[in-house]
Protein backbone atom coordinates (compact mmCIF):
# COMPACT_ATOMS: atom_id res chain seq x y z
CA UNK A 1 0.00 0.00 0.00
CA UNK A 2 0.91 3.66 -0.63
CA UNK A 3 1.87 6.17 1.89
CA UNK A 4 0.00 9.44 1.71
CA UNK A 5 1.55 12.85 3.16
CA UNK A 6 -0.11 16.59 3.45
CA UNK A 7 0.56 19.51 4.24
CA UNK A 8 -0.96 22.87 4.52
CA UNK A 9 0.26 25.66 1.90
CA UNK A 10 -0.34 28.40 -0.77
CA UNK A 11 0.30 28.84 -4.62
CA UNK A 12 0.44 32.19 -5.85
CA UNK A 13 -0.45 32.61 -9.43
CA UNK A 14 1.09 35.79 -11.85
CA UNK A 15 -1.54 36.74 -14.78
CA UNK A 16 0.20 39.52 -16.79
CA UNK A 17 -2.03 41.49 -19.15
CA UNK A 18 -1.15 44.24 -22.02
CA UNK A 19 -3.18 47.01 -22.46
CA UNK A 20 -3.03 49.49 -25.41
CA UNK A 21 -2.34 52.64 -24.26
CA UNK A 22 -1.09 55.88 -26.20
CA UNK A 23 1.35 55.91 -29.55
CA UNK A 24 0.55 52.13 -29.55
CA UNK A 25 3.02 51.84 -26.76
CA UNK A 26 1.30 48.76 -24.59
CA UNK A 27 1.72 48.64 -20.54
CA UNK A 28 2.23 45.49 -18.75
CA UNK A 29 -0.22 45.02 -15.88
CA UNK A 30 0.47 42.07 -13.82
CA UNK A 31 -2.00 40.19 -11.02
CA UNK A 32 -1.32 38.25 -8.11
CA UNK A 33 -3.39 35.74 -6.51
CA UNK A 34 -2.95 33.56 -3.50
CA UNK A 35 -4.73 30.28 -3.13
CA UNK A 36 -4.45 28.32 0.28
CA UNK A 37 -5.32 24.70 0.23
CA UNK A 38 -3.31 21.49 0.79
CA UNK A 39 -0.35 19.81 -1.18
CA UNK A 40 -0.89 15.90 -1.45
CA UNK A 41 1.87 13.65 -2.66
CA UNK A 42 1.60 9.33 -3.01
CA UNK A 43 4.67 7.90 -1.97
CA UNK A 44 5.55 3.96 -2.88
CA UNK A 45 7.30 2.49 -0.02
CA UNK A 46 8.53 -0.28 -2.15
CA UNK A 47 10.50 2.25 -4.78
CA UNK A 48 10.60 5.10 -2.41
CA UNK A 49 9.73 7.57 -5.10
CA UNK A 50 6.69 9.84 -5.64
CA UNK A 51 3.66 8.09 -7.69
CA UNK A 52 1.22 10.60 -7.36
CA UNK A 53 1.00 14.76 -6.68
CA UNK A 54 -1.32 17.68 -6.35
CA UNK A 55 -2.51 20.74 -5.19
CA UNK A 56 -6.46 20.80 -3.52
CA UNK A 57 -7.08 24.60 -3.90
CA UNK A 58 -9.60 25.37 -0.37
CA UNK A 59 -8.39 21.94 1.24
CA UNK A 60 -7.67 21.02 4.51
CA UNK A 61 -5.22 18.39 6.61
C-alpha cells in the first residue's frame, strides 16, 4: 500500500495582461493571486519515489 503525506500551503499565481495605451506603446499590468489549500503527494514504499502529486485549492489536513 501507498503512503499518503499533506501539508498545509499556498500557490500564488502571476496573470500579466497588455493594455493598449497611447502611440501604440502597450503597458504590462500584472496580477497576483494567493490560493491556500493542501499539497498531497503518493509515496511507494517499495520504490521510495513519488507516484502521485497535487494541489487541492480550499483543502484542509
Amino acid at each position: 500500500m501507498d503512503d499518503l503525506y499533506q501539508i498545509e500551503g499556498s500557490i500564488v499565481k502571476y496573470k500579466t495582461n497588455f493594455d493598449k495605451v497611447k502611440n501604440n506603446a502597450p503597458e504590462m499590468r500584472q496580477t497576483k493571486e494567493i490560493m491556500d489549500g493542501v499539497f498531497e503527494w503518493v509515496v511507494d514504499p517499495t520504490t521510495k519515489t513519488v507516484t502521485h502529486r497535487t494541489f487541492i485549492p480550499g483543502g484542509k489536513v
